[in-house]
N, C-alpha and C. Protein backbone atom coordinates (compact mmCIF):
# COMPACT_ATOMS: atom_id res chain seq x y z
N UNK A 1 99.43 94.74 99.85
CA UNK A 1 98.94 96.10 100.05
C UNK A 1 97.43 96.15 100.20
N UNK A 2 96.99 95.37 99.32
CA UNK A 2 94.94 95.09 99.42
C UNK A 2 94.68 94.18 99.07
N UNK A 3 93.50 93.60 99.57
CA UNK A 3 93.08 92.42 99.11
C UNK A 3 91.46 92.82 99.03
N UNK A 4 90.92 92.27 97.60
CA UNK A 4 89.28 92.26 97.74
C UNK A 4 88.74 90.79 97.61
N UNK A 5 87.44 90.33 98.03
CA UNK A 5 86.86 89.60 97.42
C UNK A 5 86.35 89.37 96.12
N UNK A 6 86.52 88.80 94.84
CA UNK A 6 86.19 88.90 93.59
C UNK A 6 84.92 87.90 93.50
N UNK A 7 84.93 87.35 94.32
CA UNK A 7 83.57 86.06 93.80
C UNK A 7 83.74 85.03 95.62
N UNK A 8 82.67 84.21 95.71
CA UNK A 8 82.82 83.82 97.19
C UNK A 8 83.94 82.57 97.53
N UNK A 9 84.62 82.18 96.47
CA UNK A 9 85.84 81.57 96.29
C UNK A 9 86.74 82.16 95.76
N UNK A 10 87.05 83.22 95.25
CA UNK A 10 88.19 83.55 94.90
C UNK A 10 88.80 84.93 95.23
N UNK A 11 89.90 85.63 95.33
CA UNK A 11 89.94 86.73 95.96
C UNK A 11 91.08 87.48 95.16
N UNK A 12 91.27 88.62 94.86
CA UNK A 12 92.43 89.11 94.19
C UNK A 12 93.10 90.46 95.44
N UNK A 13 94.44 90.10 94.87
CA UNK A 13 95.77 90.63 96.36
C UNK A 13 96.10 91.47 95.03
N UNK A 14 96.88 93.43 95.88
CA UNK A 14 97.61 94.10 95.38
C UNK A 14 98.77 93.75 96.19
N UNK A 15 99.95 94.21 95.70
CA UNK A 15 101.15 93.48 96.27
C UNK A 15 102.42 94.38 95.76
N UNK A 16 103.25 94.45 96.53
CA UNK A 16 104.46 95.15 96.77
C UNK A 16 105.75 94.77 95.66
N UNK A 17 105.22 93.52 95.21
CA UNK A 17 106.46 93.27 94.36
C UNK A 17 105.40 93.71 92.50
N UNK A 18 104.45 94.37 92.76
CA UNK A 18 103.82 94.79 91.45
C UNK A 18 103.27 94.43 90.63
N UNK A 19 102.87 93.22 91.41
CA UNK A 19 101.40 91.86 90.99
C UNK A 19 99.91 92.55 91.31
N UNK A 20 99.28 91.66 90.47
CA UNK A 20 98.09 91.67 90.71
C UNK A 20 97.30 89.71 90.76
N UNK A 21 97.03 89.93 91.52
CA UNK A 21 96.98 87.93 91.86
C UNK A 21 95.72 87.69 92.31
N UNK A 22 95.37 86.44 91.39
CA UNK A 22 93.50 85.89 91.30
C UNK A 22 94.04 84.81 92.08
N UNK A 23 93.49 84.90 93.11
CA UNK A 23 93.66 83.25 93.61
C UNK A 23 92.08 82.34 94.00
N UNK A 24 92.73 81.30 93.89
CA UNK A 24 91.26 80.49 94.33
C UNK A 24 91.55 80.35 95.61
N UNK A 25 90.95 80.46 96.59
CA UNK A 25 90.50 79.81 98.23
C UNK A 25 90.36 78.45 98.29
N UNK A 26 89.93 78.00 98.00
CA UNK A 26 89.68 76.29 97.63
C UNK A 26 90.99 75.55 97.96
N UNK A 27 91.54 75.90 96.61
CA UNK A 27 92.86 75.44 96.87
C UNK A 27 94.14 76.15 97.67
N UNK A 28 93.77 77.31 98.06
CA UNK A 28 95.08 78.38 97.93
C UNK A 28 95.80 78.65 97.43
N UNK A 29 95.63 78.81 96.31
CA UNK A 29 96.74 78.91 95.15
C UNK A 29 96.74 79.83 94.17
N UNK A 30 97.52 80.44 93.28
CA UNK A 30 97.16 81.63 92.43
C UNK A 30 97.07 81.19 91.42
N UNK A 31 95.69 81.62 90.67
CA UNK A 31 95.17 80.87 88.94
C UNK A 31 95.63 82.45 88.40
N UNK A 32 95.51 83.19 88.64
CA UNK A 32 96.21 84.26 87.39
C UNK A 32 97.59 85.40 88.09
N UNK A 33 98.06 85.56 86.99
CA UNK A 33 99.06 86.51 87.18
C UNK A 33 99.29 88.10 86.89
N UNK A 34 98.64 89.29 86.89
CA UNK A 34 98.82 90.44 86.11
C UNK A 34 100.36 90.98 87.04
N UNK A 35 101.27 91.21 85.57
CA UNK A 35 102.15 91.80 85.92
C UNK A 35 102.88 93.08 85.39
N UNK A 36 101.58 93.57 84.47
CA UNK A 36 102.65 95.16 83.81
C UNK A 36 102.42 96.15 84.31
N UNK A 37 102.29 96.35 86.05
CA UNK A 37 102.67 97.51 86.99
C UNK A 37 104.11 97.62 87.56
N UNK A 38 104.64 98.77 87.45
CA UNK A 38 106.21 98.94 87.49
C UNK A 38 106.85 99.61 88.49
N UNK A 39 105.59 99.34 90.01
CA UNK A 39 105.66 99.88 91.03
C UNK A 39 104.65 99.14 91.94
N UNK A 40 105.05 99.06 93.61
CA UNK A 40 103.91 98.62 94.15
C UNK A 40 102.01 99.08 93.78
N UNK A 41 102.13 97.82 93.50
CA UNK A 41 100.44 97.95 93.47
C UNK A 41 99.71 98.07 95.24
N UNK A 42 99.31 99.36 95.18
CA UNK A 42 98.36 99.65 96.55
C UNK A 42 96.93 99.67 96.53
N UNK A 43 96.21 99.13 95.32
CA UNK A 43 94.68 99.29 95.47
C UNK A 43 94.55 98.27 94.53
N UNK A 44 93.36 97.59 94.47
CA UNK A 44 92.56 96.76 93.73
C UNK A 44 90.81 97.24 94.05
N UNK A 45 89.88 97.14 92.88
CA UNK A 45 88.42 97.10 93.23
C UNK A 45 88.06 96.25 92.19
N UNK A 46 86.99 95.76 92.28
CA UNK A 46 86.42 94.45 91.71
C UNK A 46 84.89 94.84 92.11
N UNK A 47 83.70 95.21 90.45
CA UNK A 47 82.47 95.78 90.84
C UNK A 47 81.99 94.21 90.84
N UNK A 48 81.03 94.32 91.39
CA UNK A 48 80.06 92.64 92.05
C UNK A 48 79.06 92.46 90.61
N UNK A 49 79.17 93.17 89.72
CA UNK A 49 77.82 92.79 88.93
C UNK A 49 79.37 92.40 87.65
N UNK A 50 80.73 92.28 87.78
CA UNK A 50 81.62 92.35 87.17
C UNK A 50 82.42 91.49 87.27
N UNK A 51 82.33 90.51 88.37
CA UNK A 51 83.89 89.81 89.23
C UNK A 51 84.93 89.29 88.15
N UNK A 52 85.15 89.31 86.94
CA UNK A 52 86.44 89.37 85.95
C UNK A 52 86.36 90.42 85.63
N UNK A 53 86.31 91.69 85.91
CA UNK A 53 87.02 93.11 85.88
C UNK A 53 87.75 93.08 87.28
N UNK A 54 89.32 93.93 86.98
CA UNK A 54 89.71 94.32 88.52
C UNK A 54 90.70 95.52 87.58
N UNK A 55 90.30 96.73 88.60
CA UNK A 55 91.10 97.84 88.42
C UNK A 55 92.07 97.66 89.59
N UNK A 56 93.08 98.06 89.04
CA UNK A 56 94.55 98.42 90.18
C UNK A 56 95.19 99.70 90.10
N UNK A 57 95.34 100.08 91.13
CA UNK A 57 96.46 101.48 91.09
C UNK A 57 97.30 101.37 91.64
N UNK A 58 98.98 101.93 91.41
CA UNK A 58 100.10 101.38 92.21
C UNK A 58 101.06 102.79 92.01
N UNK A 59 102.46 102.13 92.57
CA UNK A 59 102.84 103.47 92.35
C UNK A 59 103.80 104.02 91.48
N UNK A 60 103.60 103.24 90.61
CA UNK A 60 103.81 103.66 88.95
C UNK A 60 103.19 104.71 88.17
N UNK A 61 102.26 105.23 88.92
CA UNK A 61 101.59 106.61 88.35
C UNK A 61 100.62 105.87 87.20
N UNK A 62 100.17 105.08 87.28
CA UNK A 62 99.02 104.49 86.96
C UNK A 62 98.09 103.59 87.30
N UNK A 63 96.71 103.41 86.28
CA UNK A 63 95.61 102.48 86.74
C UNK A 63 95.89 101.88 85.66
N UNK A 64 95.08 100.44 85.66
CA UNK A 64 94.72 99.09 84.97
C UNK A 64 94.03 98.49 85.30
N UNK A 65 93.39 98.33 83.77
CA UNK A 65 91.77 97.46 84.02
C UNK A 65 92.16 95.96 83.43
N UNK A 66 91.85 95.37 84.10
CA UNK A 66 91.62 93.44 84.03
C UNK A 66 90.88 92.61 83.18
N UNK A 67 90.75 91.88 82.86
CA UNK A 67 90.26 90.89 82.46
C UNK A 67 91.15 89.77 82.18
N UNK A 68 91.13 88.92 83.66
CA UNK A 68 92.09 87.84 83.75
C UNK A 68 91.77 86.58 82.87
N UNK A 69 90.41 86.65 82.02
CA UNK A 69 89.93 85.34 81.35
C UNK A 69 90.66 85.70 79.28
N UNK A 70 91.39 87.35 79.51
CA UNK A 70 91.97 87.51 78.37
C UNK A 70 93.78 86.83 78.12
N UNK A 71 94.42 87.10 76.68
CA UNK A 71 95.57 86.51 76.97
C UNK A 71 96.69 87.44 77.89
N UNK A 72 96.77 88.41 77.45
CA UNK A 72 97.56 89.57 78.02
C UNK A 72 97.04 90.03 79.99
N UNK A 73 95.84 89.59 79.67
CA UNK A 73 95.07 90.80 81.02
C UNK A 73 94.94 91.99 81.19
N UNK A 74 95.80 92.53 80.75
CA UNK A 74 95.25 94.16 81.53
C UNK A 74 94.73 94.49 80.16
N UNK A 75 93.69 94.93 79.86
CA UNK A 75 92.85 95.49 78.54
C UNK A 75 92.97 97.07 78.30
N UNK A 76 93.59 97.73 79.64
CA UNK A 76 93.98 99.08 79.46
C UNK A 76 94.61 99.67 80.38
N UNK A 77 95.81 100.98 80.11
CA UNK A 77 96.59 101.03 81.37
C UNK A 77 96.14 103.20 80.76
N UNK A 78 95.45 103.68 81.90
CA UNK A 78 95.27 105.03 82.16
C UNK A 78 96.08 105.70 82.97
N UNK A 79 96.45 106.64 82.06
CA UNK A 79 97.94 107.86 83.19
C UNK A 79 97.23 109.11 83.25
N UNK A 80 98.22 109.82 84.28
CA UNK A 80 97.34 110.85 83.86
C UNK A 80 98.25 111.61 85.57
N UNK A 81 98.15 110.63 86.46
CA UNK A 81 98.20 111.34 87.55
C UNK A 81 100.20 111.53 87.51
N UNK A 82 100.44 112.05 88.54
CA UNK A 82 102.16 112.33 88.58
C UNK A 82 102.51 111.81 89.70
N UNK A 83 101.78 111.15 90.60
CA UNK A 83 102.66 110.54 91.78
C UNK A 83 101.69 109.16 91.97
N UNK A 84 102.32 108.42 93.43
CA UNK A 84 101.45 107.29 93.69
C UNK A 84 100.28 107.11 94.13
N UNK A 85 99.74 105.95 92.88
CA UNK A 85 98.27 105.76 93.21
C UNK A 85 97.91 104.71 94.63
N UNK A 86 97.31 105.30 95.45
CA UNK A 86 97.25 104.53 96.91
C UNK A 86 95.63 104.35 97.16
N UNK A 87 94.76 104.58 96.23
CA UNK A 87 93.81 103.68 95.98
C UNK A 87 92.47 104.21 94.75
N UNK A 88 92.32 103.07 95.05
CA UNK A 88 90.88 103.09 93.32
C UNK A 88 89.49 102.45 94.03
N UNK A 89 88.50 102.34 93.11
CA UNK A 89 87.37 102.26 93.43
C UNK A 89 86.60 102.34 91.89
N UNK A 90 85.63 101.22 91.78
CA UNK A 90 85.09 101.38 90.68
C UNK A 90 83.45 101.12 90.74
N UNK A 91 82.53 101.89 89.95
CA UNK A 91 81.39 101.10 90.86
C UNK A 91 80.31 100.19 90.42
N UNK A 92 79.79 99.64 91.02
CA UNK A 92 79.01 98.27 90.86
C UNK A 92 78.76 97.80 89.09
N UNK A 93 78.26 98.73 88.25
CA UNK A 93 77.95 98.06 87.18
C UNK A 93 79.16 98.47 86.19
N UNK A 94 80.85 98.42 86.89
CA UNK A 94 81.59 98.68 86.05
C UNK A 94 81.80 99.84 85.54
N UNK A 95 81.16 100.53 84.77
CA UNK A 95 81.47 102.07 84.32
C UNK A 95 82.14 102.74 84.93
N UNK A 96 82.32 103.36 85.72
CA UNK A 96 82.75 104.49 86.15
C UNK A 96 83.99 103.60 87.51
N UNK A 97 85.35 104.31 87.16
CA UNK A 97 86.25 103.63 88.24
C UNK A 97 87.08 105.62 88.36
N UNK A 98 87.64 105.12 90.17
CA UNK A 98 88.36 106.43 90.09
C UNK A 98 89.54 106.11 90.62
N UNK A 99 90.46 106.45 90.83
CA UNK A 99 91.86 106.67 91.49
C UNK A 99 92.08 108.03 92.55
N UNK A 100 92.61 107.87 93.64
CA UNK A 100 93.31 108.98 94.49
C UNK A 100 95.01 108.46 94.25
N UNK A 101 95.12 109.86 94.59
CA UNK A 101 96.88 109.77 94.22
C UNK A 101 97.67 111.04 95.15
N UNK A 102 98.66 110.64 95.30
CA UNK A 102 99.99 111.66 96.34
C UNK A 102 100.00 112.40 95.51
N UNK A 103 99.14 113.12 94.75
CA UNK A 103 99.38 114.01 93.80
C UNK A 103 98.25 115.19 94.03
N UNK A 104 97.58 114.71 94.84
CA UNK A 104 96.28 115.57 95.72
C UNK A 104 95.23 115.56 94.55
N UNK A 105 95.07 114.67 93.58
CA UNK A 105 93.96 114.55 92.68
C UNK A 105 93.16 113.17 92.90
N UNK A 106 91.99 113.37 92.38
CA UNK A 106 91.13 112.25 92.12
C UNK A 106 90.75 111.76 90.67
């Protein structure tokens, strides 16, 4: 569904089966797994002063924040909206992330 750059080797994919996936380029291969979205994931953002944070929104009617170097990964899951999240955005020094949603909110 999205893909960002997280760092100049590695890149993280939103994905239809409700992953969130760190892969290295190098090798092509996936070094992490986030999996407690319970609907396609359609957005990923990753702030540059941050590259182990990644917010996702999917269409589970929620967001989740990352930290793939923890045991679990997702460090927090925010609801709030009532339909699917089809994209996020968070900005550069981390703080502040938003979500749009089929729900006509931001």
């Amino acid at each position: 569904s999205c893909v960002r750059f997280s760092e100049a080797d590695k890149l993280v994919s939103a994905s239809g089966d409700s992953t969130v996936l760190l892969w290295d380029l190098e090798t092509k291969s996936v070094i992490w797994n986030g999996t407690s979205h319970k609907g396609d994931v359609m957005s990923v953002a990753i702030p540059h002063k941050h590259p182990n944070t990644i917010l996702s929104g999917a269409c589970d009617s929620t967001v989740k924040l990352w930290d793939p170097r923890t045991a679990d990964g997702c460090v927090m899951t925010m609801e709030g909206h009532t339909s699917d999240i089809n994209s996020v955005d968070i900005s550069q020094d981390g703080i502040i992330g938003l979500s749009g949603s089929d729900d006509d909110t931001v």
